[in-house]
C-alpha atoms as a PDB file:
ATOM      1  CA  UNK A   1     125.151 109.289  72.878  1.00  0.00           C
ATOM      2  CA  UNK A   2     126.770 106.749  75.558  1.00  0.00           C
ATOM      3  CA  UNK A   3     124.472 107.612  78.122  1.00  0.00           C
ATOM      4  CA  UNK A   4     120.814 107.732  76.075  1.00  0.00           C
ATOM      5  CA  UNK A   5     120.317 111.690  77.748  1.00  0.00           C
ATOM      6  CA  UNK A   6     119.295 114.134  75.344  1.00  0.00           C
ATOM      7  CA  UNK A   7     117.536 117.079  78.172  1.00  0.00           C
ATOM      8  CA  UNK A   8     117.159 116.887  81.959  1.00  0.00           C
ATOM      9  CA  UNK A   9     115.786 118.885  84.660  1.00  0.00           C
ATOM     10  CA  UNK A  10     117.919 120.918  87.326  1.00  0.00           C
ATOM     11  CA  UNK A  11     116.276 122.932  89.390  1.00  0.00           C
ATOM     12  CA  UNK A  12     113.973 123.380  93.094  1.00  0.00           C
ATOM     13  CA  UNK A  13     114.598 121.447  95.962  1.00  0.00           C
ATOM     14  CA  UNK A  14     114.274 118.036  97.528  1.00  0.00           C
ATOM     15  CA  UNK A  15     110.910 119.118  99.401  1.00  0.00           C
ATOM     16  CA  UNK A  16     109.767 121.601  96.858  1.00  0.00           C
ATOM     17  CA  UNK A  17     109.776 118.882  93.906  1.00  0.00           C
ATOM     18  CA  UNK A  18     108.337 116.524  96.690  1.00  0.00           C
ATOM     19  CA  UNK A  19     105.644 118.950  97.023  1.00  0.00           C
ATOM     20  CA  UNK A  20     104.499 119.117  93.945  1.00  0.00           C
ATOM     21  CA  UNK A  21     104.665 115.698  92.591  1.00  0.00           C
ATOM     22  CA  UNK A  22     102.870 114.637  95.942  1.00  0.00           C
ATOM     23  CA  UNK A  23     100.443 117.155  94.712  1.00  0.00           C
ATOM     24  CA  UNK A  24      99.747 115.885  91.785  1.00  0.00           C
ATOM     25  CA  UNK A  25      99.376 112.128  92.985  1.00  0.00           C
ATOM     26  CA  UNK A  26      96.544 113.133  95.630  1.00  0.00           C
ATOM     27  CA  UNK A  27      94.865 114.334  93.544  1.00  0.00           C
ATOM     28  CA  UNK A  28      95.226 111.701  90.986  1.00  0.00           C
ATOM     29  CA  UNK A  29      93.889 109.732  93.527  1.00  0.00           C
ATOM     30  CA  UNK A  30      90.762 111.630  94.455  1.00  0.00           C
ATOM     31  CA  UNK A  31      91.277 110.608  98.085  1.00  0.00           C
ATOM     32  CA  UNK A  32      90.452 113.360 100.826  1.00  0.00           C
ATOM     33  CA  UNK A  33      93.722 114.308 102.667  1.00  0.00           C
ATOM     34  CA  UNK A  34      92.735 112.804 106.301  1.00  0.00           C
ATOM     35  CA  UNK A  35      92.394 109.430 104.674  1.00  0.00           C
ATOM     36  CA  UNK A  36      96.223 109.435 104.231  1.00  0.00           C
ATOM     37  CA  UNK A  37      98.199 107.097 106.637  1.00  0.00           C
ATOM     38  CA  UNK A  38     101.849 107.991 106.775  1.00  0.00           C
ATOM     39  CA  UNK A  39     104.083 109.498 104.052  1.00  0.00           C
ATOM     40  CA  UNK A  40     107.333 107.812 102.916  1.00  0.00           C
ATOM     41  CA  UNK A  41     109.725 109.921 101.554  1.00  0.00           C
ATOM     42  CA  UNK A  42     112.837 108.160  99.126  1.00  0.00           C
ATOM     43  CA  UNK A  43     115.720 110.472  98.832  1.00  0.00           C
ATOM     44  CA  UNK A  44     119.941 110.672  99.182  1.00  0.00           C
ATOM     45  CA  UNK A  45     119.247 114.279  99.357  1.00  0.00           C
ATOM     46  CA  UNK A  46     117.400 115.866 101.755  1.00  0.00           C
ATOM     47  CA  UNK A  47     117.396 119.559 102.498  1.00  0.00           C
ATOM     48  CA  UNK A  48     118.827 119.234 105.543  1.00  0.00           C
ATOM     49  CA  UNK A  49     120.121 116.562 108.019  1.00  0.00           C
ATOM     50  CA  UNK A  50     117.182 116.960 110.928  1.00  0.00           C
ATOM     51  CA  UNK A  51     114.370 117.249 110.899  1.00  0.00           C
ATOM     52  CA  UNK A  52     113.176 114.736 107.957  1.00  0.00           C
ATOM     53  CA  UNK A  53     112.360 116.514 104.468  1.00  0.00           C
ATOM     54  CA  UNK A  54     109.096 114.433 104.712  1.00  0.00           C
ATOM     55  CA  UNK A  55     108.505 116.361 107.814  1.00  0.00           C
ATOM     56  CA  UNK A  56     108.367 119.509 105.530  1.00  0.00           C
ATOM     57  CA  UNK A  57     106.532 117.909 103.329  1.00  0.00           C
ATOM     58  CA  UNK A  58     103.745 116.726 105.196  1.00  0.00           C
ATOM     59  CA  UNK A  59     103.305 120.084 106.612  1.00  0.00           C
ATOM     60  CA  UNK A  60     102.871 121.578 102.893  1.00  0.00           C
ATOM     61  CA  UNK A  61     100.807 119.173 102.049  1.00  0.00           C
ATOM     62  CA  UNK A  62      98.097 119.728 105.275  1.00  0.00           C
ATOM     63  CA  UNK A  63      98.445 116.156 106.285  1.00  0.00           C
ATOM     64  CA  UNK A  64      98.282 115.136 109.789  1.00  0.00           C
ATOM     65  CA  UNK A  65     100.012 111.585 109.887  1.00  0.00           C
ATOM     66  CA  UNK A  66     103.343 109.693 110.264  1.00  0.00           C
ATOM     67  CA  UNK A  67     105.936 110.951 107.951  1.00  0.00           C
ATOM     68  CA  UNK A  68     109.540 109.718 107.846  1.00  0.00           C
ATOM     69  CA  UNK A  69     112.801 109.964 104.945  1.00  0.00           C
ATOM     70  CA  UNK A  70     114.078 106.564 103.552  1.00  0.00           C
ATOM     71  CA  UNK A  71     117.469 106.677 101.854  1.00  0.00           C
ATOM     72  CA  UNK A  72     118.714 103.708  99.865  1.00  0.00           C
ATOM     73  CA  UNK A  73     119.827 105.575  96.699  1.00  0.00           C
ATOM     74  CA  UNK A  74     118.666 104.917  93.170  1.00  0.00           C
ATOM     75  CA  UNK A  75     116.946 101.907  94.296  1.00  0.00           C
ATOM     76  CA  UNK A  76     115.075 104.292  97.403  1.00  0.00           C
ATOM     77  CA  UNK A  77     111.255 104.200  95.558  1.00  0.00           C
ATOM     78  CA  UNK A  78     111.316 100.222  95.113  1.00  0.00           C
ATOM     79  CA  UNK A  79     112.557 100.263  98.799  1.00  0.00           C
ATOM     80  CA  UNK A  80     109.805 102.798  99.874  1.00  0.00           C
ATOM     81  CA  UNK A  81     107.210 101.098  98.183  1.00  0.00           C
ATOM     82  CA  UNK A  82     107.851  97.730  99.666  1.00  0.00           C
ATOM     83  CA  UNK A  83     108.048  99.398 102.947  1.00  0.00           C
ATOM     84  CA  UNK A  84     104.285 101.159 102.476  1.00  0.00           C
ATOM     85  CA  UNK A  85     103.156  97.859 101.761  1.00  0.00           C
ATOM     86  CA  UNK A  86     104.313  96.117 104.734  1.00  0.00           C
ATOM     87  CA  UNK A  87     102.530  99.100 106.833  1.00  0.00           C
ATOM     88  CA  UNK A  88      99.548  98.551 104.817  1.00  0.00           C
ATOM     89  CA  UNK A  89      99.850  94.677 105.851  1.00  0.00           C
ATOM     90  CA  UNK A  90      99.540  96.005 109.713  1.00  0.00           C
ATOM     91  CA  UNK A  91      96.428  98.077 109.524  1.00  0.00           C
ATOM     92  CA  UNK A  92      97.109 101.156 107.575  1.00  0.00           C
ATOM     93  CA  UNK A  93      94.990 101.916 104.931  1.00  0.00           C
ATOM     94  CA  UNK A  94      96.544 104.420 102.064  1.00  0.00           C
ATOM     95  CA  UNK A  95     100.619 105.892 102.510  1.00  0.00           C
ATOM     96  CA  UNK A  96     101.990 108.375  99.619  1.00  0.00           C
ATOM     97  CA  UNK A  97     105.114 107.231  98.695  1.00  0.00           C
ATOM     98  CA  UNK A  98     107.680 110.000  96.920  1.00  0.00           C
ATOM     99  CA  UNK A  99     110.934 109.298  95.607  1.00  0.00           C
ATOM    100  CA  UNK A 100     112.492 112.408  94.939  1.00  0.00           C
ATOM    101  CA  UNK A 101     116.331 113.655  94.641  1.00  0.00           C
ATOM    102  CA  UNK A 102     117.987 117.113  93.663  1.00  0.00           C
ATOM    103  CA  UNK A 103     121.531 115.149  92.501  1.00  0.00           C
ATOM    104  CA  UNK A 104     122.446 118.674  90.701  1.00  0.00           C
ATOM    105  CA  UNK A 105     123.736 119.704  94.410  1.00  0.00           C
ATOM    106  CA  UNK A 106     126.112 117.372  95.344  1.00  0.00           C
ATOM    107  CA  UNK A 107     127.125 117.116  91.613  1.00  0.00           C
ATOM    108  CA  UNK A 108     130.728 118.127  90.644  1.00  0.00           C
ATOM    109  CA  UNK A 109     129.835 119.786  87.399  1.00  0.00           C
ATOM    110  CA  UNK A 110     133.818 119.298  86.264  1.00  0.00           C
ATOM    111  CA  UNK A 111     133.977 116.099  86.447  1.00  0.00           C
ATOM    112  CA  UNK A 112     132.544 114.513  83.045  1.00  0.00           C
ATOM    113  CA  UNK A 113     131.716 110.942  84.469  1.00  0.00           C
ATOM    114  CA  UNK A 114     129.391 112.413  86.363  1.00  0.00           C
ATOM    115  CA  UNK A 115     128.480 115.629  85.294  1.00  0.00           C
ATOM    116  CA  UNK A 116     127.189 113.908  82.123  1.00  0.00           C
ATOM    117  CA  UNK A 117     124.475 111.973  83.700  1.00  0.00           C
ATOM    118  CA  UNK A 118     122.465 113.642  86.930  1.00  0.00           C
ATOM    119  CA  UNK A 119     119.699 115.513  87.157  1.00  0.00           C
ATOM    120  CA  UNK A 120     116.724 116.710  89.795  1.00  0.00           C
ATOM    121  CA  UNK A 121     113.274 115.114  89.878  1.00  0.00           C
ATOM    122  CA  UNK A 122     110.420 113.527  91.512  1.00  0.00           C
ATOM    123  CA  UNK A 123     107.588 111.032  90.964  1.00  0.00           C
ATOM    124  CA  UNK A 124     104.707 109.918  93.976  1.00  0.00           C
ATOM    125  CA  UNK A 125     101.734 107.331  94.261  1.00  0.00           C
ATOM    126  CA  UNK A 126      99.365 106.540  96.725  1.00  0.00           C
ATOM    127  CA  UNK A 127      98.837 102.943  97.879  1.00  0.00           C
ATOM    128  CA  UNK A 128      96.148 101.260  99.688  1.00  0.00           C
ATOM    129  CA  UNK A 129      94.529  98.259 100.849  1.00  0.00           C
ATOM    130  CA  UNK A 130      92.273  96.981  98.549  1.00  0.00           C
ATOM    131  CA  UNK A 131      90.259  93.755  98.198  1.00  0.00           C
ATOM    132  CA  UNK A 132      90.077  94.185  94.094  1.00  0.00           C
ATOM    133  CA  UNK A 133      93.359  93.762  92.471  1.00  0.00           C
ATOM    134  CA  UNK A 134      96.612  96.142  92.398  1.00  0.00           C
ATOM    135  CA  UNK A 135      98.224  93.347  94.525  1.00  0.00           C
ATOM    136  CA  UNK A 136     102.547  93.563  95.165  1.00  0.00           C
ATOM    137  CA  UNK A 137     103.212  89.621  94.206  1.00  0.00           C
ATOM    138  CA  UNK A 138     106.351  89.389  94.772  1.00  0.00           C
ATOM    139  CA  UNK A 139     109.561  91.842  95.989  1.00  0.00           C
ATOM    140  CA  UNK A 140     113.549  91.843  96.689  1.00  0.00           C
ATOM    141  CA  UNK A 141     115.449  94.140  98.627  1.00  0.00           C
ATOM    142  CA  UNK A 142     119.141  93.742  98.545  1.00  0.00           C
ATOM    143  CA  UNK A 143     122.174  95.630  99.701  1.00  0.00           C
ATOM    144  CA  UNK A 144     126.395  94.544  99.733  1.00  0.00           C
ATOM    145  CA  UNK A 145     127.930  97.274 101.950  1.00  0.00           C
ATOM    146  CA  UNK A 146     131.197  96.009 100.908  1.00  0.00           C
ATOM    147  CA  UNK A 147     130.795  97.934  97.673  1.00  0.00           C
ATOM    148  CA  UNK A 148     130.156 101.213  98.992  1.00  0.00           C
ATOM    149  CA  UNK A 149     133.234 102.955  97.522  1.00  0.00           C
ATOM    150  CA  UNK A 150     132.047 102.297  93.476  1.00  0.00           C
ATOM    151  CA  UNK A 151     129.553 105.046  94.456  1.00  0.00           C
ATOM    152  CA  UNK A 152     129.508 107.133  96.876  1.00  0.00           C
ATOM    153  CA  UNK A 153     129.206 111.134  98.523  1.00  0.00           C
ATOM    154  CA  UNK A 154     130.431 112.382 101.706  1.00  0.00           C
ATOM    155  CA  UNK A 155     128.433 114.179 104.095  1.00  0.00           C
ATOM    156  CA  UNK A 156     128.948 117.794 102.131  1.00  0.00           C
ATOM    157  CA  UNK A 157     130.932 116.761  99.068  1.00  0.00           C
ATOM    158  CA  UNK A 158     130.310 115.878  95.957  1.00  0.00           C
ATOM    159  CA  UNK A 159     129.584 112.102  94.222  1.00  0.00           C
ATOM    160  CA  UNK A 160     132.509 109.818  93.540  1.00  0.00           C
ATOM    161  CA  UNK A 161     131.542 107.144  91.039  1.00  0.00           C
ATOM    162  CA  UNK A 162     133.829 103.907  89.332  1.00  0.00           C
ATOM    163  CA  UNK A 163     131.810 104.259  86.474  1.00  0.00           C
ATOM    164  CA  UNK A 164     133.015 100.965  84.640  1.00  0.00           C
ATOM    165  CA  UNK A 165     132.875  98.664  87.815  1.00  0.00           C
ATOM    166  CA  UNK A 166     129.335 100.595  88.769  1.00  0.00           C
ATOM    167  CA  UNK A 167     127.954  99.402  85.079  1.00  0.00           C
ATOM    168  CA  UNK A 168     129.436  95.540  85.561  1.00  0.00           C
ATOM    169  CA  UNK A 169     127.386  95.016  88.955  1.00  0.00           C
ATOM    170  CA  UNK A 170     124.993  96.989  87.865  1.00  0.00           C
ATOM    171  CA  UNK A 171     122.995  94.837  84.927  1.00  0.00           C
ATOM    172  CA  UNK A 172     124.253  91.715  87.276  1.00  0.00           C
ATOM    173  CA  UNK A 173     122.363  92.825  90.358  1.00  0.00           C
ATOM    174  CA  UNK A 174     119.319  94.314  88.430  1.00  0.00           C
ATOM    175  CA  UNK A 175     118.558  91.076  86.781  1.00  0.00           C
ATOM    176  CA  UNK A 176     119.337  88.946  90.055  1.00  0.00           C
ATOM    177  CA  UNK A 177     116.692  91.038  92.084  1.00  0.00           C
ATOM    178  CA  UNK A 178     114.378  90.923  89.129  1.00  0.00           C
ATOM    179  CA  UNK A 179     114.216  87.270  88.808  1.00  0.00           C
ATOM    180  CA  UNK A 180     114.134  86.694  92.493  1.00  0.00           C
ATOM    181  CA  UNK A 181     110.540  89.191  92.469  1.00  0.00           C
ATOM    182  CA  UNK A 182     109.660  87.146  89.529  1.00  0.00           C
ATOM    183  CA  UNK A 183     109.999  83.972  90.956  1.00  0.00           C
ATOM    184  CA  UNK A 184     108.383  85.068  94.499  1.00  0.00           C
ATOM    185  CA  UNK A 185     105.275  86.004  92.317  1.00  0.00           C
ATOM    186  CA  UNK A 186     105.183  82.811  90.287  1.00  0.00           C
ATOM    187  CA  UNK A 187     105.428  84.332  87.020  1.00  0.00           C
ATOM    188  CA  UNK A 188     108.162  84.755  84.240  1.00  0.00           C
ATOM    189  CA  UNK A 189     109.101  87.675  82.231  1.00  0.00           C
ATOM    190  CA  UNK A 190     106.552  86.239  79.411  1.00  0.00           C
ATOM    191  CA  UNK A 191     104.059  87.706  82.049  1.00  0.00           C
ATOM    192  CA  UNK A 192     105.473  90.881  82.191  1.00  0.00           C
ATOM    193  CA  UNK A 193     103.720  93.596  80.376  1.00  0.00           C
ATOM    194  CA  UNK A 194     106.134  96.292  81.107  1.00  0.00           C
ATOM    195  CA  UNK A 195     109.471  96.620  82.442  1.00  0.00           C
ATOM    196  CA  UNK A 196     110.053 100.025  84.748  1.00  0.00           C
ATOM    197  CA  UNK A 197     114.095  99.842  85.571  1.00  0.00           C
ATOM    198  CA  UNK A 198     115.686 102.859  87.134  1.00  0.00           C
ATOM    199  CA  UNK A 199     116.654 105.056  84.757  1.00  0.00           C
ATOM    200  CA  UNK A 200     121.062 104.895  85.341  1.00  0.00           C
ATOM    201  CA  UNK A 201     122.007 105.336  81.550  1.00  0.00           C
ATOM    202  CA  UNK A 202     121.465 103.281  78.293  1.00  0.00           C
ATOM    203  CA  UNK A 203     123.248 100.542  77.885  1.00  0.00           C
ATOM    204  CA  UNK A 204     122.704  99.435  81.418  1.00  0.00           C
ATOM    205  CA  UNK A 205     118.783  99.352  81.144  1.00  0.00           C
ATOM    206  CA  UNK A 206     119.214  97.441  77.272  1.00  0.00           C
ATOM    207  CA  UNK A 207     122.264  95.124  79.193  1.00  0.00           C
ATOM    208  CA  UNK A 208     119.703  94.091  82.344  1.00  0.00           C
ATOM    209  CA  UNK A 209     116.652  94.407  79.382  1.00  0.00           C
ATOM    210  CA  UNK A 210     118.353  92.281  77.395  1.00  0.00           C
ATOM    211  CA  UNK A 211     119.580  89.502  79.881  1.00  0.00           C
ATOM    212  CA  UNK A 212     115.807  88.932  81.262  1.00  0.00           C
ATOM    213  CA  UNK A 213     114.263  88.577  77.988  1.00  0.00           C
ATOM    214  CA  UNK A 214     112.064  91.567  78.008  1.00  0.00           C
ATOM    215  CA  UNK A 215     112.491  93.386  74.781  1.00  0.00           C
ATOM    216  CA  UNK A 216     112.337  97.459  74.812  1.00  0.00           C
ATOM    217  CA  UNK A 217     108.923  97.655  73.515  1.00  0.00           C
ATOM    218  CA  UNK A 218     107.884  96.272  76.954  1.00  0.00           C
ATOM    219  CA  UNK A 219     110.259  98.808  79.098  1.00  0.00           C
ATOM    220  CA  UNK A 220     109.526 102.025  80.154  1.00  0.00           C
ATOM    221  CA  UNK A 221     112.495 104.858  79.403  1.00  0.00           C
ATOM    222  CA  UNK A 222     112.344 108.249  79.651  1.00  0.00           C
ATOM    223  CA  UNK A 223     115.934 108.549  80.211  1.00  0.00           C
ATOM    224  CA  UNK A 224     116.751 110.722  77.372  1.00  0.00           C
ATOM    225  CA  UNK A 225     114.202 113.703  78.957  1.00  0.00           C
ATOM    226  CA  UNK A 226     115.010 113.083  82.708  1.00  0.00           C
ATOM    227  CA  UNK A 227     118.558 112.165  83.123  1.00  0.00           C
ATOM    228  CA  UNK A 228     119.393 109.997  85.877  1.00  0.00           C
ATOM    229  CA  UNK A 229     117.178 110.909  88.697  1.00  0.00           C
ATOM    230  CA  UNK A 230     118.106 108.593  91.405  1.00  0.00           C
ATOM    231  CA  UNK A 231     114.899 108.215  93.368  1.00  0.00           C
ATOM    232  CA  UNK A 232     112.820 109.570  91.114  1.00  0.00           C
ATOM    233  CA  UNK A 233     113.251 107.633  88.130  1.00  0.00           C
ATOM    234  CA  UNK A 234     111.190 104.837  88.205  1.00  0.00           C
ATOM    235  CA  UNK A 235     108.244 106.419  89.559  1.00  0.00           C
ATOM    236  CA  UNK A 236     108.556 108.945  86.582  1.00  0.00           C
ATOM    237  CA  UNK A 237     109.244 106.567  84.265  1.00  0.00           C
ATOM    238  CA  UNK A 238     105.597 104.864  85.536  1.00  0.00           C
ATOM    239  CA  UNK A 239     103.616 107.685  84.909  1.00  0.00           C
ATOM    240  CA  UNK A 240     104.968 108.025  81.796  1.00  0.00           C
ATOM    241  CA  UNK A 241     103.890 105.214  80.600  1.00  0.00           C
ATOM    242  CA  UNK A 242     100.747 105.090  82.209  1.00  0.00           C
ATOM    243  CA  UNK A 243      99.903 108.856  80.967  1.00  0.00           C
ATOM    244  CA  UNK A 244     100.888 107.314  77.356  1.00  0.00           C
ATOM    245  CA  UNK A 245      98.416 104.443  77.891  1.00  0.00           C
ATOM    246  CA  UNK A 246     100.800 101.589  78.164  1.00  0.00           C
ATOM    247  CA  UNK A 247      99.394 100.081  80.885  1.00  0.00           C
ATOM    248  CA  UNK A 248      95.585  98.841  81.977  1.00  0.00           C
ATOM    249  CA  UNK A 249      94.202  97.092  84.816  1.00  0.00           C
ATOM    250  CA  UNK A 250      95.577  93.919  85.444  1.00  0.00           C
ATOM    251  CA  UNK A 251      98.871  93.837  83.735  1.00  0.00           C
ATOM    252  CA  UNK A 252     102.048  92.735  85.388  1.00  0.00           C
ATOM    253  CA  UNK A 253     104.712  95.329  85.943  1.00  0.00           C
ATOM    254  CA  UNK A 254     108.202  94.817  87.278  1.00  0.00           C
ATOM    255  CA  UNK A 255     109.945  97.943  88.376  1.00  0.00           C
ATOM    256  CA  UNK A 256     113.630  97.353  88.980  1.00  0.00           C
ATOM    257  CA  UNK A 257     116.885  99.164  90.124  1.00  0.00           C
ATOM    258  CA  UNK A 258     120.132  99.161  91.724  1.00  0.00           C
ATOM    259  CA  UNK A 259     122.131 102.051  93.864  1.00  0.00           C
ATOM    260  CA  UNK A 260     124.516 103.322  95.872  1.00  0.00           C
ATOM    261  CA  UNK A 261     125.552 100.915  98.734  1.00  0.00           C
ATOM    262  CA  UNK A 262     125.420  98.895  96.486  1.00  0.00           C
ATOM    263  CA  UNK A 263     121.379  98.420  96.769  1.00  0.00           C
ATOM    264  CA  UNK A 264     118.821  96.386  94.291  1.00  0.00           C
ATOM    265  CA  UNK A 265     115.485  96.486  94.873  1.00  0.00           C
ATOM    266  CA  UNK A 266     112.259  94.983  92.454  1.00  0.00           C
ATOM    267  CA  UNK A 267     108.468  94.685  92.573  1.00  0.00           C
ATOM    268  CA  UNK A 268     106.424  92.749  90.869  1.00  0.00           C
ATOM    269  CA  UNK A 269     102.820  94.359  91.019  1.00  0.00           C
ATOM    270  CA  UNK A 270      99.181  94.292  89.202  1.00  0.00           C
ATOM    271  CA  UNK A 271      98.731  97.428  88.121  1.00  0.00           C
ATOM    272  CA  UNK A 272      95.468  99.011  89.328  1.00  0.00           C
ATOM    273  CA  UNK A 273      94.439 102.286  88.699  1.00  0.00           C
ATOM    274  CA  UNK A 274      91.548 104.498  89.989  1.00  0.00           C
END
């Protein structure tokens, strides 16, 4: 009841979730696969340390481009998007960008404050350079290294988390990255027509909801189906709403999160879709 998660997904792996939900955004897209730039893959879980996941992916896939993993925990897609976009700024033309994590694995299944909470998933989009709208406005990446201990895993173990401490910088750092990206865009949260935040647990999306001014009608959560998906959760929380009709050409969307590290990250972006 604390957390908001009713059913959640464990299950597959980091590249075999990758594949599919890259899968499905191609051909969303309708783009042929040699028209594909580079691949940017989000995850804190990869299958295995070298080579790249993406690597793995890209070969499933039958793309022939650039392909590379980003880690920057829960707020990895937001970070992977920006980063497609600055590529796109320098002459490519279309990057998928995944977010995927398998958080069941590294999950210590007695331990309640965690246990409770994680699950497996992932969510992709294309991007490209367009003339005609589906702009980024304004973005904020942030990261205080000092913090790293609230959340963390080691290199084979399982995740450690201060669960209290996590939830008071969490809402604090959401809403500071969020107003930053609203301010580089020039708009307020008035303009906002929906509201993607990583999906962490409850009361921290209606805390950071509730301290911007953007009621719940105008945020996306699918928490209580997904569990806390790290990587994954904002991008699955956008097609969500976007499958449901929530969004149309032109509105304003703000996806926003915070992670391990401890990382924010937000996007302000016109939403344009084929």
């Amino acid at each position: 009841e604390r957390t908001g998660i009713k059913r959640r997904h464990v299950g597959g792996t980091t590249s075999s979730l990758s594949i599919e939900s890259a899968r499905k955004a191609l051909a969303m897209s309708g783009l042929p696969l040699e028209s594909i730039d580079g691949l940017v893959l989000s995850t804190t879980t990869p299958d295995r340390t070298v080579p790249a996941t993406s690597a793995s992916v890209q070969d499933a896939l039958g793309l022939r481009c650039g392909a590379f993993d980003l880690n920057a925990a829960c707020s990895g897609f937001v970070y992977a998007y920006v980063v497609a976009h600055g590529l796109l700024a320098i002459g490519a033309k279309r990057l998928l960008v995944i977010g995927t994590d398998t958080l069941s694995r590294i999950t210590d299944w007695s331990d309640r404050g965690t246990a409770i909470l994680f699950a497996d998933g992932s969510g992709a989009c294309v991007v490209e350079a367009v003339d005609n709208g589906g702009q980024l406005l304004g973005w904020d990446i942030d990261a205080d290294g000092s913090l790293e201990r609230l959340l963390y895993a080691d290199v084979g173990g399982y995740i450690h988390m201060d669960g209290k401490e996590v939830f008071r910088r969490a809402v604090r750092i959401m809403v500071d990255s969020a107003q930053k990206s609203l301010a580089k865009a020039g708009v307020s949260t008035d303009d906002v027509a929906l509201c993607v935040p990583h999906q962490a647990n409850a009361r921290i999306i209606d805390a950071a909801c509730r301290q911007l001014g953007i009621p719940l009608e105008r945020t996306a959560v699918v928490l209580h189906e997904t569990g806390n998906t790290s990587s994954a959760s904002i991008p699955l929380a956008l097609f969500d709403a976007a499958d449901r009709g929530r969004l149309h050409n032109g509105d304003l969307v703000l996806m926003v999160g915070f992670g391990a590290g401890m990382t924010a990250a937000s996007a302000v972006i016109e939403w344009k879709q084929p």
